[in-house]
PDB file of N, CA and C in Angstrom:
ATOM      1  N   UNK A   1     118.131 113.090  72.710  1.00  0.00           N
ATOM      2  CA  UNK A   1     118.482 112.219  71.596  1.00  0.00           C
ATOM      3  C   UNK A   1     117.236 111.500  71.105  1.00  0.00           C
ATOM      4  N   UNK A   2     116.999 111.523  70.078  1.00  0.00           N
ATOM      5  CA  UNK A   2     115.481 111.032  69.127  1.00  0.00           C
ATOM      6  C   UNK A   2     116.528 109.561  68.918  1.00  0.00           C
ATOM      7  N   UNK A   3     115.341 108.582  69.127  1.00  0.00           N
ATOM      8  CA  UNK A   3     116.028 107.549  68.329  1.00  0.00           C
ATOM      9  C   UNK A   3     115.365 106.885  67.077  1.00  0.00           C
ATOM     10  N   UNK A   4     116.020 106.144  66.511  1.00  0.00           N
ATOM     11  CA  UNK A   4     116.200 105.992  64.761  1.00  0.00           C
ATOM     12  C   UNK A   4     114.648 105.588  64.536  1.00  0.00           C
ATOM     13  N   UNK A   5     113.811 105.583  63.750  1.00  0.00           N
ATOM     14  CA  UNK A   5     112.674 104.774  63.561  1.00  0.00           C
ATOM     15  C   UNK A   5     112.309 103.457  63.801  1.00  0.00           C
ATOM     16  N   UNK A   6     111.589 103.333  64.248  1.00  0.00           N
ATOM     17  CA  UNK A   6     111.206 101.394  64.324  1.00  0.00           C
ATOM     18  C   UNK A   6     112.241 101.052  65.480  1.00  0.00           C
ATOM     19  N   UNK A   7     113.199 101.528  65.920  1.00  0.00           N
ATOM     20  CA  UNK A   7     113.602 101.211  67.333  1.00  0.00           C
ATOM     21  C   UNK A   7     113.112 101.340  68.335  1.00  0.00           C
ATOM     22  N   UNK A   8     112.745 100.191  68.868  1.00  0.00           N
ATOM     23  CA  UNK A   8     112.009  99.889  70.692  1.00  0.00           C
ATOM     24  C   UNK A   8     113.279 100.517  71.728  1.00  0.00           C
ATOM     25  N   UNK A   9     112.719 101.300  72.974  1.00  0.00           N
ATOM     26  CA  UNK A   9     113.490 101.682  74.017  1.00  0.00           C
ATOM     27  C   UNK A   9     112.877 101.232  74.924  1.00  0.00           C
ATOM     28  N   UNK A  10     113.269 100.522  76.076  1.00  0.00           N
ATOM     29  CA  UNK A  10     112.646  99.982  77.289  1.00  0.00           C
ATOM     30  C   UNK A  10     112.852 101.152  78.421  1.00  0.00           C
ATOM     31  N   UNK A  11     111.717 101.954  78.278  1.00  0.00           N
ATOM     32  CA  UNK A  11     111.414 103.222  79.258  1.00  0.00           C
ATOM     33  C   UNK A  11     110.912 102.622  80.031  1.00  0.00           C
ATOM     34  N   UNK A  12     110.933 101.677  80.603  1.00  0.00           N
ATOM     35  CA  UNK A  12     110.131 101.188  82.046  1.00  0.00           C
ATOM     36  C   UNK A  12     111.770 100.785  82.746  1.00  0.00           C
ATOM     37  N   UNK A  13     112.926 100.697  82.443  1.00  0.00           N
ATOM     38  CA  UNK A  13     114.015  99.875  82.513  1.00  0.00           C
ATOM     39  C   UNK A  13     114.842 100.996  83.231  1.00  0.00           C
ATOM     40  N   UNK A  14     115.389 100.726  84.605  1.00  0.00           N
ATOM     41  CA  UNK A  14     116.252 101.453  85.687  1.00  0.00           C
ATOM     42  C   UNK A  14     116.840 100.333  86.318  1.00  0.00           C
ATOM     43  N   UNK A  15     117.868  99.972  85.386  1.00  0.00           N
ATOM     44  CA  UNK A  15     119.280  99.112  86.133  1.00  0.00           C
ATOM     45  C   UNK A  15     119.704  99.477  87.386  1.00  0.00           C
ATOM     46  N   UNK A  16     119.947 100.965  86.957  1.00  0.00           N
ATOM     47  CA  UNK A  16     120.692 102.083  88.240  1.00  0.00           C
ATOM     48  C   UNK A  16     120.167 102.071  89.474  1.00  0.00           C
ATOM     49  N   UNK A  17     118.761 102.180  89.361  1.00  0.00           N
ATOM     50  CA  UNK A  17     118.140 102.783  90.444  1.00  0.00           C
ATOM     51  C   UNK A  17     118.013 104.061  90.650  1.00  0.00           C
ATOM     52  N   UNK A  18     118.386 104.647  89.346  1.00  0.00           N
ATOM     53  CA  UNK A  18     118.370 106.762  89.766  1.00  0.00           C
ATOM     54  C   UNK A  18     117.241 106.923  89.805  1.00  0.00           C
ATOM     55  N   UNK A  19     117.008 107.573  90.872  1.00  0.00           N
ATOM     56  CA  UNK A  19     115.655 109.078  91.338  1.00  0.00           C
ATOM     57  C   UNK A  19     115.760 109.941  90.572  1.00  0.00           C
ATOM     58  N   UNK A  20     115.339 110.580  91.292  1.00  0.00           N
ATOM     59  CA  UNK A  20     114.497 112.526  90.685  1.00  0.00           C
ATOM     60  C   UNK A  20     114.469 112.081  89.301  1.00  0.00           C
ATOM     61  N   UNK A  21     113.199 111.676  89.462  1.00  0.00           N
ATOM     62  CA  UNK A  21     111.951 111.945  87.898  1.00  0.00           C
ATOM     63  C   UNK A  21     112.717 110.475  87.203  1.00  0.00           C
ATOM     64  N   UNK A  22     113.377 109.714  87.450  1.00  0.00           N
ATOM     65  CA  UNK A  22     113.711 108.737  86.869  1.00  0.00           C
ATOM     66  C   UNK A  22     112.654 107.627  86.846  1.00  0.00           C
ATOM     67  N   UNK A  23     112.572 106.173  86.508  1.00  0.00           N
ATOM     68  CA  UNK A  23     111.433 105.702  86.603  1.00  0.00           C
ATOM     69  C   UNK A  23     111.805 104.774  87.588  1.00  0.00           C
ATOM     70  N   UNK A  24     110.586 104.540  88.390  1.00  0.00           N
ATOM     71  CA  UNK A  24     110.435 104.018  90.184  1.00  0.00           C
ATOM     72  C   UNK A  24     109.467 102.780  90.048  1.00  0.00           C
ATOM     73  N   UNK A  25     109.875 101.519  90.602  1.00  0.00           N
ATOM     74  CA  UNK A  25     108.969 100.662  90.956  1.00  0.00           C
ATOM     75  C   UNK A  25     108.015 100.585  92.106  1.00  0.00           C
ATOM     76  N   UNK A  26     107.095 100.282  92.220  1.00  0.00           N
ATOM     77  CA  UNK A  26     106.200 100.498  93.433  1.00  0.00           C
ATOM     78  C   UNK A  26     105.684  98.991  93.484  1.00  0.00           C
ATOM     79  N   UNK A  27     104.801  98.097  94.848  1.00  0.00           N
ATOM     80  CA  UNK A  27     104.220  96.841  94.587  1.00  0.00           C
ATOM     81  C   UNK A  27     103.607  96.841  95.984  1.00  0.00           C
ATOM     82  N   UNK A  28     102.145  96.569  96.236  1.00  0.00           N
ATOM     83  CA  UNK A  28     101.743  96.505  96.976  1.00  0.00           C
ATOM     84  C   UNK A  28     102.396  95.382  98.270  1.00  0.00           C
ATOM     85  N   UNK A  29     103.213  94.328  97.954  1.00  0.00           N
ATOM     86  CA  UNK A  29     104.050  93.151  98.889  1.00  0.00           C
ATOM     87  C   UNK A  29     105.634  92.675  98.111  1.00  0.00           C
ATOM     88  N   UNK A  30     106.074  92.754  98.762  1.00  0.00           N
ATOM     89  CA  UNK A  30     107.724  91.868  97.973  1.00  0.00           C
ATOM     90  C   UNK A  30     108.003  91.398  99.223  1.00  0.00           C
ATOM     91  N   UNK A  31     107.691  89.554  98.756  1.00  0.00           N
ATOM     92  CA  UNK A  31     109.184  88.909  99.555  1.00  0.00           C
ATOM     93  C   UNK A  31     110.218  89.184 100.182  1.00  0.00           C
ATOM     94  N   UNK A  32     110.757  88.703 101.510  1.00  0.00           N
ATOM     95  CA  UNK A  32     111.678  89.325 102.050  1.00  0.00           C
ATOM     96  C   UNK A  32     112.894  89.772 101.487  1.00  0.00           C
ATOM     97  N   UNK A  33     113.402  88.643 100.496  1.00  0.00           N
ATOM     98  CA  UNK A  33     114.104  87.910 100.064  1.00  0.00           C
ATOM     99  C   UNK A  33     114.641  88.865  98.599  1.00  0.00           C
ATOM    100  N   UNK A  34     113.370  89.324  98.000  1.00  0.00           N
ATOM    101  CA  UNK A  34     112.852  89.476  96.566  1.00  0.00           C
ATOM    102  C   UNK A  34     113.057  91.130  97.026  1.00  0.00           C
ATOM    103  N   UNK A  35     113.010  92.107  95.820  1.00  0.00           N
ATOM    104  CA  UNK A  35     113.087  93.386  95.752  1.00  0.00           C
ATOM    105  C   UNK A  35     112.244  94.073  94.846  1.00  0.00           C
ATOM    106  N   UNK A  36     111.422  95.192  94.836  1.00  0.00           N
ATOM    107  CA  UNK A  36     110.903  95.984  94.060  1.00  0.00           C
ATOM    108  C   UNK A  36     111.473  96.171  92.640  1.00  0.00           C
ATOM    109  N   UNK A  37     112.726  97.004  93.310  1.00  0.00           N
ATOM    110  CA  UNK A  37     114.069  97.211  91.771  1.00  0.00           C
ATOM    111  C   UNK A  37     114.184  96.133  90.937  1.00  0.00           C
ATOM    112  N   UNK A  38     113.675  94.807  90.870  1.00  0.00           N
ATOM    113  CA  UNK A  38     113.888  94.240  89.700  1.00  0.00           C
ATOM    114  C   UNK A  38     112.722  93.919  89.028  1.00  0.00           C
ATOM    115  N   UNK A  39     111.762  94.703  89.361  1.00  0.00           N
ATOM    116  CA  UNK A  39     110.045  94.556  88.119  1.00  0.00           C
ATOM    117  C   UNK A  39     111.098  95.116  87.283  1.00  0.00           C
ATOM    118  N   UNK A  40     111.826  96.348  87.454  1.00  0.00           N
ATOM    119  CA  UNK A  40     112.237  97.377  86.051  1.00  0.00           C
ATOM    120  C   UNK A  40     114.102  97.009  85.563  1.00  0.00           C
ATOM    121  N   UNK A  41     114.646  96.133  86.110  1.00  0.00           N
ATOM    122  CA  UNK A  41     115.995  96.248  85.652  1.00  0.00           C
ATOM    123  C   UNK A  41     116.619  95.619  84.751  1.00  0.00           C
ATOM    124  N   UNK A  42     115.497  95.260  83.571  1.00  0.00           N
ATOM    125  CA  UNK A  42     115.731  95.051  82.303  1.00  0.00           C
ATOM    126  C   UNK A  42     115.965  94.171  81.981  1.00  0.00           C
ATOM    127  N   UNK A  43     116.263  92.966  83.336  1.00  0.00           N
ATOM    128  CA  UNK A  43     116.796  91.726  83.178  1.00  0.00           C
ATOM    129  C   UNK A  43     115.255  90.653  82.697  1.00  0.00           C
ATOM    130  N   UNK A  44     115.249  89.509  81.878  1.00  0.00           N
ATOM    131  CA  UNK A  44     114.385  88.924  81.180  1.00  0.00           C
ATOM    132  C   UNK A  44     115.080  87.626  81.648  1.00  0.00           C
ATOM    133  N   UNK A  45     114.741  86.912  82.503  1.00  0.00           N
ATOM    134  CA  UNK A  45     115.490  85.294  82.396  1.00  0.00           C
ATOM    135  C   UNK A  45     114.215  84.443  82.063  1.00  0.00           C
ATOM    136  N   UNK A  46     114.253  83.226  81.352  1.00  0.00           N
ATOM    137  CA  UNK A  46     113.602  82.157  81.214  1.00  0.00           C
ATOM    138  C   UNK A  46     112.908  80.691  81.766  1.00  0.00           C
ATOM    139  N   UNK A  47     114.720  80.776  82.384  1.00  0.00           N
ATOM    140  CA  UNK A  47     114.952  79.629  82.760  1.00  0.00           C
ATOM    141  C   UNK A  47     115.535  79.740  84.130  1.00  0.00           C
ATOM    142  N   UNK A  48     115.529  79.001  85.251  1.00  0.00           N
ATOM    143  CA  UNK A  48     116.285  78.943  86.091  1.00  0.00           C
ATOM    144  C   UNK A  48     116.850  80.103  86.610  1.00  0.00           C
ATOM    145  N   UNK A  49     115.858  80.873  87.469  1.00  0.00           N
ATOM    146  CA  UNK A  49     115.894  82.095  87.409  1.00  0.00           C
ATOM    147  C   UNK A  49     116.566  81.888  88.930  1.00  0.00           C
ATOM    148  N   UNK A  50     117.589  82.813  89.470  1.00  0.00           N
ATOM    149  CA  UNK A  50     118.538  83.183  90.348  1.00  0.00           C
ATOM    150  C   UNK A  50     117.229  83.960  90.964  1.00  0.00           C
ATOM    151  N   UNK A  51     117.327  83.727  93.008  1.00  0.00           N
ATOM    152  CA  UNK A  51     116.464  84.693  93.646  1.00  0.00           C
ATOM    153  C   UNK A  51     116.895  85.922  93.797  1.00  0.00           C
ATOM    154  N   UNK A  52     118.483  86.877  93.584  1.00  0.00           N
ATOM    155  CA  UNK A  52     118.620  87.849  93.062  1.00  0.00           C
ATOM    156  C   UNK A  52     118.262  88.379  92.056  1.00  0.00           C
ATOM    157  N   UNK A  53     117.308  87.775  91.218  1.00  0.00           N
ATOM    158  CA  UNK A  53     117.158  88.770  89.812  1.00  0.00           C
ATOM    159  C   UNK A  53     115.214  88.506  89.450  1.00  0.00           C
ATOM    160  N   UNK A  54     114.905  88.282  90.474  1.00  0.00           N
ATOM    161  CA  UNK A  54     113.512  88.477  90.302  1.00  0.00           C
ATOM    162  C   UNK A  54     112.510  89.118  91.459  1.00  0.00           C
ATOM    163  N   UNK A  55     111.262  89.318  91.237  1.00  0.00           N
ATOM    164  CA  UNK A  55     110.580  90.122  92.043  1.00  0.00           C
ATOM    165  C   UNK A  55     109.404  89.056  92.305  1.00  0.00           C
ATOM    166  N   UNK A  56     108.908  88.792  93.754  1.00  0.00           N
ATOM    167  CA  UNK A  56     107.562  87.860  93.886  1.00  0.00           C
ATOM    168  C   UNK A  56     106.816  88.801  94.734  1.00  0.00           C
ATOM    169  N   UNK A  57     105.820  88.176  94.909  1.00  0.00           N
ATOM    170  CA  UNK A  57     104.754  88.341  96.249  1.00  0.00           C
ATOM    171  C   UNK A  57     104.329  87.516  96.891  1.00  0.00           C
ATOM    172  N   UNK A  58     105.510  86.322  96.852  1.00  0.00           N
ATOM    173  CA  UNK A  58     105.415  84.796  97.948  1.00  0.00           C
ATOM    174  C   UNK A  58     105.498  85.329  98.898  1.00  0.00           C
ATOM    175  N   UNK A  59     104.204  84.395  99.273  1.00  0.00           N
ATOM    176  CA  UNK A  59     103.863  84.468 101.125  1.00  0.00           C
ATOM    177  C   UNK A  59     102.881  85.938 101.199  1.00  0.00           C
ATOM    178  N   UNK A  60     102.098  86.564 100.516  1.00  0.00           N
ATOM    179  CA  UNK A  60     101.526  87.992 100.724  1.00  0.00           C
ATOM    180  C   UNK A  60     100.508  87.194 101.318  1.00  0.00           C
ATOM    181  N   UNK A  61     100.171  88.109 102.478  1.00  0.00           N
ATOM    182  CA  UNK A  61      98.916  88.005 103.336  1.00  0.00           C
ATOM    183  C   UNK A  61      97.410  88.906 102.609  1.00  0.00           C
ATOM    184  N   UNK A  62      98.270  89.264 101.657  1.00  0.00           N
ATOM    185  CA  UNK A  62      97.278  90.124 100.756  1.00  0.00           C
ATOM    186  C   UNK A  62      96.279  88.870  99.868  1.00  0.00           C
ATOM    187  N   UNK A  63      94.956  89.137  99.648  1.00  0.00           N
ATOM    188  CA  UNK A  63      94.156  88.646  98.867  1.00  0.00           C
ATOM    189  C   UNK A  63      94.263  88.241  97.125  1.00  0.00           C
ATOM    190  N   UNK A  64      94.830  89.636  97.148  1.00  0.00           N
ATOM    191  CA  UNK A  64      95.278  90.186  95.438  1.00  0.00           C
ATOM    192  C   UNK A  64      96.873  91.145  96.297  1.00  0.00           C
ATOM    193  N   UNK A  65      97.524  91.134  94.874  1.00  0.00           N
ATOM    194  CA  UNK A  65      98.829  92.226  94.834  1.00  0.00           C
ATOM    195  C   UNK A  65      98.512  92.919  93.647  1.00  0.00           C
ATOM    196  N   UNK A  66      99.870  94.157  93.946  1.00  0.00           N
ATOM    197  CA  UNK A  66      99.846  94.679  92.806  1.00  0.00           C
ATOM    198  C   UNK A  66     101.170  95.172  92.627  1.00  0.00           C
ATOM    199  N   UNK A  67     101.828  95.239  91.466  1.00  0.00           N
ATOM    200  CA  UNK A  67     103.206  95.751  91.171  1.00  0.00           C
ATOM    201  C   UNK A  67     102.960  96.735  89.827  1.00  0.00           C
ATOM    202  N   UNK A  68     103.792  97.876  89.785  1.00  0.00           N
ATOM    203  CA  UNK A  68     103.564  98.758  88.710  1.00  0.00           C
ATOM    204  C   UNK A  68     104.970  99.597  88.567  1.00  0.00           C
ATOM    205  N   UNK A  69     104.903 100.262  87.623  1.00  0.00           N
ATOM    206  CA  UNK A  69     106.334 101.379  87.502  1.00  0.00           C
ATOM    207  C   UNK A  69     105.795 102.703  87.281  1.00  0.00           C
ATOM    208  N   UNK A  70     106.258 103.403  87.693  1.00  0.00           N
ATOM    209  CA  UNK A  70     105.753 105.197  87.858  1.00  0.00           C
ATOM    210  C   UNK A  70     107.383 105.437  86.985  1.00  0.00           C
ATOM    211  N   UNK A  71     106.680 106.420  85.608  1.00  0.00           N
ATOM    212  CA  UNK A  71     108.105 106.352  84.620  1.00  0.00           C
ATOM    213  C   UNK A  71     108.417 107.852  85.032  1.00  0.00           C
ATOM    214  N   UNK A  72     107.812 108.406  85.680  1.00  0.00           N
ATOM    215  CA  UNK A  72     108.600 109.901  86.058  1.00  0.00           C
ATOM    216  C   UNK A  72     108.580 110.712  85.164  1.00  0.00           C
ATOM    217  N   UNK A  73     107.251 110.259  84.423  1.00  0.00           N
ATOM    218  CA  UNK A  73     107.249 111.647  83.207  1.00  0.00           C
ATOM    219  C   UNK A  73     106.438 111.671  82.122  1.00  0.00           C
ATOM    220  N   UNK A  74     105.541 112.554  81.645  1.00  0.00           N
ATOM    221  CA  UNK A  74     104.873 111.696  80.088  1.00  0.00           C
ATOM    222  C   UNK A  74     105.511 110.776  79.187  1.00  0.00           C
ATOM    223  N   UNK A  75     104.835 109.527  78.753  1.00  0.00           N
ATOM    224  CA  UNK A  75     106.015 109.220  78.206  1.00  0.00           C
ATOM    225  C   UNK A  75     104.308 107.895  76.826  1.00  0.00           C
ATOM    226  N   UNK A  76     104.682 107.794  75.642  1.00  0.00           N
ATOM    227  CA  UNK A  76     104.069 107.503  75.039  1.00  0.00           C
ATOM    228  C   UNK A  76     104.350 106.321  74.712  1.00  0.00           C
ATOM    229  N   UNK A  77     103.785 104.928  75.062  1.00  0.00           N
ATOM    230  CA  UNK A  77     104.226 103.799  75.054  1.00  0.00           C
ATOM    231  C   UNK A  77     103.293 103.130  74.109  1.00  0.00           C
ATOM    232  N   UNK A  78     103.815 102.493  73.272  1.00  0.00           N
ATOM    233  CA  UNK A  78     102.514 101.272  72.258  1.00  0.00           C
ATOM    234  C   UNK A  78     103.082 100.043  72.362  1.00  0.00           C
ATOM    235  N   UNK A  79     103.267  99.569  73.376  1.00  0.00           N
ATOM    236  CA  UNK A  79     104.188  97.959  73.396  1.00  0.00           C
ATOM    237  C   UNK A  79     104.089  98.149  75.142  1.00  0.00           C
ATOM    238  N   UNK A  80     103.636  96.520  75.710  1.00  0.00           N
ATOM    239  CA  UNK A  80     103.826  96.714  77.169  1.00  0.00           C
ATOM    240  C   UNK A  80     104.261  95.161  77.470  1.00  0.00           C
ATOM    241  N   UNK A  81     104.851  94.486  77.420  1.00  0.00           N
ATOM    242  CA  UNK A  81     105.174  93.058  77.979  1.00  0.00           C
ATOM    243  C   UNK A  81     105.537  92.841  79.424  1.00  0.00           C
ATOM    244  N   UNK A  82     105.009  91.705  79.743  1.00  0.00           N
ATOM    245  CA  UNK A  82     105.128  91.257  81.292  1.00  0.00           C
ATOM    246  C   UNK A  82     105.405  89.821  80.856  1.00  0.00           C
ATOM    247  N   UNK A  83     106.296  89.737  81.782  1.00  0.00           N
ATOM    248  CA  UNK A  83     107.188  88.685  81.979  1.00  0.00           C
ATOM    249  C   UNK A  83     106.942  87.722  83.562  1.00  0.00           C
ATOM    250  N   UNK A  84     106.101  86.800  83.584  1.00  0.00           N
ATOM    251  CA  UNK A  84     105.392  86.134  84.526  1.00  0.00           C
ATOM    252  C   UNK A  84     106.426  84.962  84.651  1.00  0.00           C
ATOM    253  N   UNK A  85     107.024  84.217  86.558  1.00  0.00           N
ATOM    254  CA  UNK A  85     108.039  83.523  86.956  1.00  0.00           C
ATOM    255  C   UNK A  85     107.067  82.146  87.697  1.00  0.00           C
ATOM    256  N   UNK A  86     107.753  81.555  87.180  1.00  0.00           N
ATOM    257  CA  UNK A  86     106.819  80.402  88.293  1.00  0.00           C
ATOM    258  C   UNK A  86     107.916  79.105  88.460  1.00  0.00           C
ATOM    259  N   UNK A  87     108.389  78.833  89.496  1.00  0.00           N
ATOM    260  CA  UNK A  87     109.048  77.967  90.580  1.00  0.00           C
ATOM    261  C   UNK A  87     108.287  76.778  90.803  1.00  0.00           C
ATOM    262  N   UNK A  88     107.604  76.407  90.128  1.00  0.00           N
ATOM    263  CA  UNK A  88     106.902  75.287  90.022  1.00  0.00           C
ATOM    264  C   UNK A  88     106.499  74.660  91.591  1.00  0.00           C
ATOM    265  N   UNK A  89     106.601  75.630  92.238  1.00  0.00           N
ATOM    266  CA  UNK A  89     106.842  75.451  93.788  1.00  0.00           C
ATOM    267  C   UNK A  89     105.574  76.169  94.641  1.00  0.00           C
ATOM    268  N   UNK A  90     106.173  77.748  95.386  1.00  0.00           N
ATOM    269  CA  UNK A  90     105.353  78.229  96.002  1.00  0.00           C
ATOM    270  C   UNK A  90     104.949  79.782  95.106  1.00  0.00           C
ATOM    271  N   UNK A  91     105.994  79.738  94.169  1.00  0.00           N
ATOM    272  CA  UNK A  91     105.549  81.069  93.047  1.00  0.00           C
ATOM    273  C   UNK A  91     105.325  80.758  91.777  1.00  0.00           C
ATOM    274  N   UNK A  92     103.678  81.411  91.958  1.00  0.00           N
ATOM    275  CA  UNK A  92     102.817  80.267  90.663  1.00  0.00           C
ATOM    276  C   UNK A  92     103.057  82.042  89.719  1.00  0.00           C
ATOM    277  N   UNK A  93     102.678  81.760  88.148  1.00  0.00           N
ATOM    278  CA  UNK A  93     101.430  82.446  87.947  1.00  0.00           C
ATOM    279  C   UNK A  93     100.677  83.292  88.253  1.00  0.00           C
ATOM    280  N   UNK A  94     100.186  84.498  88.160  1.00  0.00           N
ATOM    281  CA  UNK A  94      98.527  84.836  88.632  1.00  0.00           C
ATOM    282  C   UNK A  94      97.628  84.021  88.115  1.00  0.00           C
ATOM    283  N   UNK A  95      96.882  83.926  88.572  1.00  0.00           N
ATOM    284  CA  UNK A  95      95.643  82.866  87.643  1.00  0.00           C
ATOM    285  C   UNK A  95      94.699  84.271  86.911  1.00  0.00           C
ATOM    286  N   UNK A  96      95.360  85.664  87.347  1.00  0.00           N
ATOM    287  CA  UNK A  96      94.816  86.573  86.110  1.00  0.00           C
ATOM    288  C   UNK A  96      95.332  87.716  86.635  1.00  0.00           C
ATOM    289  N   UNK A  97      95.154  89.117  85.881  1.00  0.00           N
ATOM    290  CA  UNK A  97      96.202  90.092  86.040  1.00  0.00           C
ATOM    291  C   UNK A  97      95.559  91.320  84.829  1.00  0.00           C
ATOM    292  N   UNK A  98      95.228  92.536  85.522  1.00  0.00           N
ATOM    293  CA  UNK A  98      94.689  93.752  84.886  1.00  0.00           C
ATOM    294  C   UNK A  98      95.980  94.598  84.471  1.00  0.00           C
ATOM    295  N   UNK A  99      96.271  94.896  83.515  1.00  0.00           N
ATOM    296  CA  UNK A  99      96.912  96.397  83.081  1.00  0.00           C
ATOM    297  C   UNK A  99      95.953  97.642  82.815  1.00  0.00           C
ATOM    298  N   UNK A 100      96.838  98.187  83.886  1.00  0.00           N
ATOM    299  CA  UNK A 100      96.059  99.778  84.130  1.00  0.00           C
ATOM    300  C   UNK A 100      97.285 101.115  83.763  1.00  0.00           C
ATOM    301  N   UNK A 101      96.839 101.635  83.147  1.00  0.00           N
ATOM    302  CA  UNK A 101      97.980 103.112  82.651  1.00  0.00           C
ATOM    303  C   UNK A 101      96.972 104.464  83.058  1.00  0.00           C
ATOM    304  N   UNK A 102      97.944 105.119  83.223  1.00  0.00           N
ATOM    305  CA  UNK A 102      97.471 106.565  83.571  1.00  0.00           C
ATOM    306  C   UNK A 102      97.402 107.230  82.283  1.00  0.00           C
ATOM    307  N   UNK A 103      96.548 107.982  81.907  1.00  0.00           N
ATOM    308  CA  UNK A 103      96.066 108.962  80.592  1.00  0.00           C
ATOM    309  C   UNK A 103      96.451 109.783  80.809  1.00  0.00           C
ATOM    310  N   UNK A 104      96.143 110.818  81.805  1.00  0.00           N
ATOM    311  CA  UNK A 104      96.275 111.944  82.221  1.00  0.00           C
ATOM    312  C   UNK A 104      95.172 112.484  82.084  1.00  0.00           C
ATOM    313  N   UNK A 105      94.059 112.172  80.774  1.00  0.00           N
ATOM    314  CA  UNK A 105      93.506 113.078  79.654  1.00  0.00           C
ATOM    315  C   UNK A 105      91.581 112.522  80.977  1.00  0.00           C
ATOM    316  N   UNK A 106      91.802 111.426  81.547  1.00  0.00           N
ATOM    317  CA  UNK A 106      90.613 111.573  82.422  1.00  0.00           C
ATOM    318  C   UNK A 106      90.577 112.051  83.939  1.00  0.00           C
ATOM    319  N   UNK A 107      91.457 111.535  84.121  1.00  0.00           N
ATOM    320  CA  UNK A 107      92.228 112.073  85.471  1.00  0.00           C
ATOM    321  C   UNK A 107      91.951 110.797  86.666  1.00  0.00           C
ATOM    322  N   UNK A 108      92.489 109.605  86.070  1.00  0.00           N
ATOM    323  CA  UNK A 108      92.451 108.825  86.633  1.00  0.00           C
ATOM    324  C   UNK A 108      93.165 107.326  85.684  1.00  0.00           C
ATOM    325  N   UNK A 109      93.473 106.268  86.157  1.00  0.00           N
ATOM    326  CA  UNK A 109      94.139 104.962  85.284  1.00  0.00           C
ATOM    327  C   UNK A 109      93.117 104.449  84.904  1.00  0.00           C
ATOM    328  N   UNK A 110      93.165 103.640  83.431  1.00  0.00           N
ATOM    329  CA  UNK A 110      92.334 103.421  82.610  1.00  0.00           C
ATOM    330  C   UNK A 110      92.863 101.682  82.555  1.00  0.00           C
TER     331      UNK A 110
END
């Protein structure tokens, strides 16, 4: 199914959780608490965010993290938004943050 012109589709977005070739979250640390599956499940809160519906890396013994989505397929994206949570508490912010995509065309993420 082609969709209409000038319509945005959120191809990073797996409510479900389906495999084979579907699109997969990956993150170098998640909270015990916190889950991978919701970098991608489409959900956007603002305000007063429920610890079921978000993803951290509170408490990583790691230096730096990293969280990303593997979309399971070529897929041609011109729009990328990230949506950053902070608890005014122990989940800040990054104080900074690289976007890296795979080309294919060097053979490595750019």
């Amino acid at each position: 199914m082609t969709q209409p012109p000038g319509e945005r589709v959120n191809v990073a977005a797996n409510p479900q959780r389906h495999g084979n070739g579907s699109t997969q979250p990956f993150a170098s640390y998640t909270f015990t608490v916190d889950n991978a599956w919701r970098i991608i499940d489409g959900n956007i809160f603002e305000n007063n965010v429920p610890q079921n519906t978000r993803w951290t890396s509170y408490s990583s013994p790691n230096a730096s993290d990293h969280a990303g989505v593997d979309l399971g397929r070529p897929v041609t994206v011109d729009d990328v938004r990230l949506y950053f949570y902070d608890d005014g508490g122990g989940v800040r912010v990054p104080t900074g943050y690289q976007l890296q995509y795979w080309t294919g065309a060097s053979g490595g993420p750019s």
